[in-house]
Protein backbone atom coordinates (compact mmCIF):
# COMPACT_ATOMS: atom_id res chain seq x y z
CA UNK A 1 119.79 42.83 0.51
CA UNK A 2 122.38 40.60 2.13
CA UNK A 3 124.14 40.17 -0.51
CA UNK A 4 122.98 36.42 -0.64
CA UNK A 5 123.05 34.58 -4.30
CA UNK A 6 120.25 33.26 -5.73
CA UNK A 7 121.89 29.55 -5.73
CA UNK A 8 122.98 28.80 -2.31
CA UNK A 9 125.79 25.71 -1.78
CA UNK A 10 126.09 23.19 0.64
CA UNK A 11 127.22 23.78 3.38
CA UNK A 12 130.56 22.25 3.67
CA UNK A 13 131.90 19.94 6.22
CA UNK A 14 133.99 20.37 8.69
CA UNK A 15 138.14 20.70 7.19
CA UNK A 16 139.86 17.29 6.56
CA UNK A 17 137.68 14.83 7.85
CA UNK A 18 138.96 16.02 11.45
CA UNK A 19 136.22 16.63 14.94
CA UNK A 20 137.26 18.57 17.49
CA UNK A 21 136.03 17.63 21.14
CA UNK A 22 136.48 19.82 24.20
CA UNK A 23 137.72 18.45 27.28
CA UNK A 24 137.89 19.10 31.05
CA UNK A 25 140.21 16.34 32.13
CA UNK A 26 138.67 14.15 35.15
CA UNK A 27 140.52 15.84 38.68
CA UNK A 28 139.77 12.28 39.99
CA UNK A 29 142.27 11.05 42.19
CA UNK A 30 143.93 7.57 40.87
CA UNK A 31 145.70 4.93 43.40
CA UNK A 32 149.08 6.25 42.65
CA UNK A 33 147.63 9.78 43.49
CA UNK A 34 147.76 11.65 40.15
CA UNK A 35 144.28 12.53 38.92
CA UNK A 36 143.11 12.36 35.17
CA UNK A 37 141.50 10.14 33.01
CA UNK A 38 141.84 6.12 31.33
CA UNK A 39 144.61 5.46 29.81
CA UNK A 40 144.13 4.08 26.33
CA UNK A 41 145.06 4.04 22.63
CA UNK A 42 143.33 4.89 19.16
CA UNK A 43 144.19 1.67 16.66
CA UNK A 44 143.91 3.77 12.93
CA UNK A 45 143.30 7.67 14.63
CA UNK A 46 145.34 10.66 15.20
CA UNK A 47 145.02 12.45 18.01
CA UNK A 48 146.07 16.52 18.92
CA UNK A 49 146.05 18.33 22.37
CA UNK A 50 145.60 22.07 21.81
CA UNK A 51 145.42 23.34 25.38
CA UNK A 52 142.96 26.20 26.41
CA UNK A 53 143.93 26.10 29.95
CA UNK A 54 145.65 24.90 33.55
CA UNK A 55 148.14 22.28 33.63
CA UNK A 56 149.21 18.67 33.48
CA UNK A 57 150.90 16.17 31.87
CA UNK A 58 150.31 13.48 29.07
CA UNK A 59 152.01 9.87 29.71
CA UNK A 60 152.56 7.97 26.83
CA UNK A 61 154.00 5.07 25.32
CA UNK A 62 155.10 4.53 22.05
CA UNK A 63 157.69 2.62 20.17
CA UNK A 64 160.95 5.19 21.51
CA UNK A 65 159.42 3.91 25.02
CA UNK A 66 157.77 5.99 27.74
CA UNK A 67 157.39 9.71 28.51
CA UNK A 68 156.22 12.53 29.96
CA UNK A 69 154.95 15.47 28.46
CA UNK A 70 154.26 18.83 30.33
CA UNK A 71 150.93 20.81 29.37
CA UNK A 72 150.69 24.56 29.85
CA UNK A 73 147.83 26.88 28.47
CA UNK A 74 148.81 26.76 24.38
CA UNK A 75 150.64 23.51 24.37
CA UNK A 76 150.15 21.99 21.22
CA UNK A 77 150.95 17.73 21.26
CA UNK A 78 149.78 15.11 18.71
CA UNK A 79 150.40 11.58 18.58
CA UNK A 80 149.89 8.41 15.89
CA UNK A 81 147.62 5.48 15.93
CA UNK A 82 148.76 3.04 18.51
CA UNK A 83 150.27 5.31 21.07
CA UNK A 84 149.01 4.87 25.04
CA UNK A 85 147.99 7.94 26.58
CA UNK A 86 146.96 9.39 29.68
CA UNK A 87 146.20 12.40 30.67
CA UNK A 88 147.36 13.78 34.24
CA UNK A 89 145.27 16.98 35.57
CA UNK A 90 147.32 18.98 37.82
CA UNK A 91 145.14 21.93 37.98
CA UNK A 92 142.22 22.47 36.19
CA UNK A 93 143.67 21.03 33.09
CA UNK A 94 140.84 21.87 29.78
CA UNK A 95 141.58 21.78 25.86
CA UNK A 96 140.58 20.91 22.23
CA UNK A 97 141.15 17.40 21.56
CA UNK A 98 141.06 16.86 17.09
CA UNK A 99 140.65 13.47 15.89
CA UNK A 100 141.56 12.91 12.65
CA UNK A 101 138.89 10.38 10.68
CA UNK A 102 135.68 11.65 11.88
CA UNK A 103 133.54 9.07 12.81
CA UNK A 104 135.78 6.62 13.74
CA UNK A 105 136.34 7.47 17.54
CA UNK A 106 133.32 7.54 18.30
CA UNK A 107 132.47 4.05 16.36
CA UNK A 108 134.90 2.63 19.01
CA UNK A 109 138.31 3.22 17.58
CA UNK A 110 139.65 2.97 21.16
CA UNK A 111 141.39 0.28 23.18
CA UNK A 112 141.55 1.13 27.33
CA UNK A 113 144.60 -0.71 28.66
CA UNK A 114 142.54 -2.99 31.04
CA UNK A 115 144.37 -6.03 32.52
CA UNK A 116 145.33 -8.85 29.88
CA UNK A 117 142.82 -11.51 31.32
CA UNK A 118 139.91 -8.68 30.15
CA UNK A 119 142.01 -7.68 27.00
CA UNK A 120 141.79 -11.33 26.16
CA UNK A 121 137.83 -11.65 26.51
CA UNK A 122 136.13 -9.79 24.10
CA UNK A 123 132.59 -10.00 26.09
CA UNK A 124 134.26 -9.10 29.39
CA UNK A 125 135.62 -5.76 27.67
CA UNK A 126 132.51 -4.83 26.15
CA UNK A 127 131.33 -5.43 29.64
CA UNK A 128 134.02 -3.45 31.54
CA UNK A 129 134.19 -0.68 28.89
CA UNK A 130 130.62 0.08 28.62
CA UNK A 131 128.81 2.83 30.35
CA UNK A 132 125.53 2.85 31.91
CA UNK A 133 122.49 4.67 29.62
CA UNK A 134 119.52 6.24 31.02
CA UNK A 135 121.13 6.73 34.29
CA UNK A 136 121.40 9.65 36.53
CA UNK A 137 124.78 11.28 36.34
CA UNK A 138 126.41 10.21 39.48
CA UNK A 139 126.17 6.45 38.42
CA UNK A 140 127.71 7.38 35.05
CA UNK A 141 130.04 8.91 37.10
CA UNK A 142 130.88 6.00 39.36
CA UNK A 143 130.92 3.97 36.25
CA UNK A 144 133.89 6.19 34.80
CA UNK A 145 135.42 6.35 37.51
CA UNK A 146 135.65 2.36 38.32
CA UNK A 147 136.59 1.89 34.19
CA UNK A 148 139.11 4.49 35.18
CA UNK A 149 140.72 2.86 37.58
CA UNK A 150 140.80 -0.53 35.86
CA UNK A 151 142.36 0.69 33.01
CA UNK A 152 145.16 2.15 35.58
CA UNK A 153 145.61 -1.33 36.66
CA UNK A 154 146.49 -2.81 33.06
CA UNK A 155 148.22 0.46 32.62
CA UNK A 156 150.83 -0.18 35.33
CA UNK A 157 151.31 -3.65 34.07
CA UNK A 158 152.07 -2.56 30.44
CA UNK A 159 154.32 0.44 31.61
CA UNK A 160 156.52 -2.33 33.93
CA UNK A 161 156.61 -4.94 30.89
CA UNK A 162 157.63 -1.76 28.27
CA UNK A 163 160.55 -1.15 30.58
CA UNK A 164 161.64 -4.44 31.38
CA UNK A 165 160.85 -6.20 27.65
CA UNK A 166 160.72 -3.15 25.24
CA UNK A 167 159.42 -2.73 22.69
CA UNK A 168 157.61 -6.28 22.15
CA UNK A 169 155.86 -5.46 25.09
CA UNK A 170 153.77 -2.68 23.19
CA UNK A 171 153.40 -4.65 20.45
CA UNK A 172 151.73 -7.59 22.05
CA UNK A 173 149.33 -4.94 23.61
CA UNK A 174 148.69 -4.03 20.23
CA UNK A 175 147.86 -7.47 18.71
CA UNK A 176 145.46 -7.58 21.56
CA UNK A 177 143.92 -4.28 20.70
CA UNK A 178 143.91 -5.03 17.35
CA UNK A 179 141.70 -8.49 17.48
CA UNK A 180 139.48 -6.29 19.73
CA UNK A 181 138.86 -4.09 17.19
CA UNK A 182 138.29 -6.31 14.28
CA UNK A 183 134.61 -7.05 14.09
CA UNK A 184 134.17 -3.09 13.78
CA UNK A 185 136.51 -3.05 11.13
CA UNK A 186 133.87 -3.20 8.19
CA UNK A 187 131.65 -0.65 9.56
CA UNK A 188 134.48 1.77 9.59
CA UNK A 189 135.22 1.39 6.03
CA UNK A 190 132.27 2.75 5.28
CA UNK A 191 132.28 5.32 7.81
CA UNK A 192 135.78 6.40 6.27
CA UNK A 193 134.74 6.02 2.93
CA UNK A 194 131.78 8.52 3.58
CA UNK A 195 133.71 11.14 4.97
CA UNK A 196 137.74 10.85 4.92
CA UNK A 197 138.15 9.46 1.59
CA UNK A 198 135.29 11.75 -0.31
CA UNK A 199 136.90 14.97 0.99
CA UNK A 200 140.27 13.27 -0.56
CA UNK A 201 138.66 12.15 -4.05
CA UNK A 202 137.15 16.29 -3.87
CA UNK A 203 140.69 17.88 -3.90
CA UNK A 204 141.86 15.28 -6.44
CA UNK A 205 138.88 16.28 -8.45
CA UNK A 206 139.79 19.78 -7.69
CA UNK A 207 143.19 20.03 -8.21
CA UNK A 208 142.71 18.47 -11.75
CA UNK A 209 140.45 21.21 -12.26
CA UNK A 210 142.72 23.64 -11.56
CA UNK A 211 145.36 22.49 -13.24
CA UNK A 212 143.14 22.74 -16.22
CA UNK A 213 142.41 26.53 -15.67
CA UNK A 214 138.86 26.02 -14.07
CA UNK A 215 137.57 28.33 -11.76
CA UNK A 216 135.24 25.16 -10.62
CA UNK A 217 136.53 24.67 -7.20
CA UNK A 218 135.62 27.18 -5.67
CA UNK A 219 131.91 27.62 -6.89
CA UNK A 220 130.85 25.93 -3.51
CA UNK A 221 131.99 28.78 -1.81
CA UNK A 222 130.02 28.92 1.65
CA UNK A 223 130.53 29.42 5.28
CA UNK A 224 129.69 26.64 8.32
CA UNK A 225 128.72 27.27 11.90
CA UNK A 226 128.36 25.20 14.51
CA UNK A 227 127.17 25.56 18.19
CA UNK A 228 128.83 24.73 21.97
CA UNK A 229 126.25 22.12 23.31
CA UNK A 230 125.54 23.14 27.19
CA UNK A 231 125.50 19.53 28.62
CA UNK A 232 128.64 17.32 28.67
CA UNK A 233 129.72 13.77 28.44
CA UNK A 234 131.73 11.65 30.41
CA UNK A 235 134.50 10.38 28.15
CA UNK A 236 137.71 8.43 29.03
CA UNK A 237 139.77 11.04 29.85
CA UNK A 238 137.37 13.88 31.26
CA UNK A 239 133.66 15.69 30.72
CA UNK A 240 133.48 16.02 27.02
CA UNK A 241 131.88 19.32 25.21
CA UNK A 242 130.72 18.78 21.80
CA UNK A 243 129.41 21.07 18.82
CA UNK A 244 125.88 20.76 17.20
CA UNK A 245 126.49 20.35 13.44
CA UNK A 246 125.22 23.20 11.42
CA UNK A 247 123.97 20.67 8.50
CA UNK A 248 121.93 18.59 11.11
C-alpha cells in the first residue's frame, strides 16, 4: 500500500492563476553596448524577477520616470501592467520570471517599444514582432536578434521623450499599445475567465464554506508535478525554459 485513497482528486492547477518561465537573458551585444533582451511592456500582466543567478540590471519606466535596478543572485523585483522593461545581462544573468494571469502572455499580452511609425501600423508590427516557425535555430536567432534591436531603437526614443515631456510621454506609448492590443481583447476574457477568475470564484466558494464550519475545502487535497522541458525558446528578453504540465 501507498497509502493512496480509493477516490483520487484532480489534480490542481498551478497557485493563483500565476506561470513561471525560466530565463537566460540574451548576452547579445546592443548598439549602445549593453547586452540583454527587447525592451517591452505587459498591458493587463504582472510581472516578478526572482533571480537564480549572475548579474545585471532591469531598466524601466513607469509613471515616477526611469530607473535602474541592480540584479544579484536572490533579487526579488516585480512590476505592474504598463511598465517598460529591459533586461541588461552583465554576466550570465538567469532567473524565474512569474506572470500573473496565466495565459495571457503568451496570447500576446505584450507591446515591444518599436519606433512610433511601426507602433502606429498594426500589420507592420505583427510583421516586425513575429518570429520565423519551422526554421533552424540560427534564423530564429537572427530574427530575435534584429526584433531586438528595433525595439532598442523605439526604446531610446521613448526614454528621451519620458525625460524631456514626462509623464505624457508614457502615456501616449500606452494608448498606442493599448489599440494594439485590442482585437485580442475578447479572446482574453475567456482565457481569464477559464483560469484567473475560476480559481477566484473557488476561494469565494471556499471561504463561505468555511465560514459555515465545512471541512469541504479541502477534500481536493492532492499534490502537482511538473517537469523542466530540455529545449528552450527564444523569447524577448532571453532563451526561455518552460515546465510540462502534469495534467497534460
Amino acid at each position: 500500500m501507498n497509502g493512496a485513497l480509493s477516490t483520487v482528486p484532480p489534480v490542481p492547477g498551478f497557485p493563483g492563476g500565476t506561470a513561471v518561465t525560466g530565463l537566460r537573458v540574451y548576452d547579445w551585444e546592443a548598439a549602445d553596448g549593453l547586452c540583454g533582451g527587447s525592451p517591452h511592456l505587459h498591458t493587463v500582466s504582472s510581472e516578478a524577477y526572482l533571480v537564480t543567478g549572475g548579474t545585471g540590471q532591469v531598466h524601466t519606466i513607469a509613471m515616477g520616470g526611469a530607473a535602474e535596478h541592480h540584479l544579484t543572485a536572490g533579487s526579488l523585483l516585480w512590476f505592474s501592467p504598463g511598465t517598460v522593461h529591459r533586461l541588461v545581462n552583465t554576466d550570465r544573468l538567469t532567473l524565474n520570471v512569474i506572470m500573473s494571469n496565466a495565459g495571457l502572455p503568451e496570447a500576446g499580452d505584450s507591446v515591444l517599444t518599436f519606433p512610433r511609425h511601426i507602433l502606429q501600423d498594426p500589420d507592420l508590427y505583427a510583421e516586425y514582432s513575429a518570429l520565423p516557425s519551422d526554421a533552424h535555430q540560427s534564423v530564429v536567432a537572427a530574427a530575435a536578434r534584429q526584433r531586438r534591436d528595433l525595439a532598442l531603437e523605439g526604446y531610446a526614443e521613448l526614454h528621451q521623450s519620458v525625460l524631456r515631456d514626462g509623464q505624457e510621454a508614457l502615456a501616449e506609448f500606452h494608448r498606442l499599445a493599448a489599440a494594439l492590443v485590442r482585437p485580442r481583447v475578447e479572446r482574453w476574457k475567456e482565457i481569464w475567465a477559464a483560469t484567473v477568475r475560476s480559481q477566484v470564484a473557488a476561494t469565494e466558494q471556499s471561504l463561505q464554506e468555511l465560514e459555515d464550519g465545512s471541512p469541504v475545502p479541502m477534500a481536493g487535497a492532492a499534490v502537482a508535478h511538473a517537469r523542466q522541458r530540455t529545449d528552450e525558446g527564444y523569447g524577448m528578453c532571453g532563451h526561455l525554459t518552460t515546465w510540462d504540465d502534469s495534467r497534460l
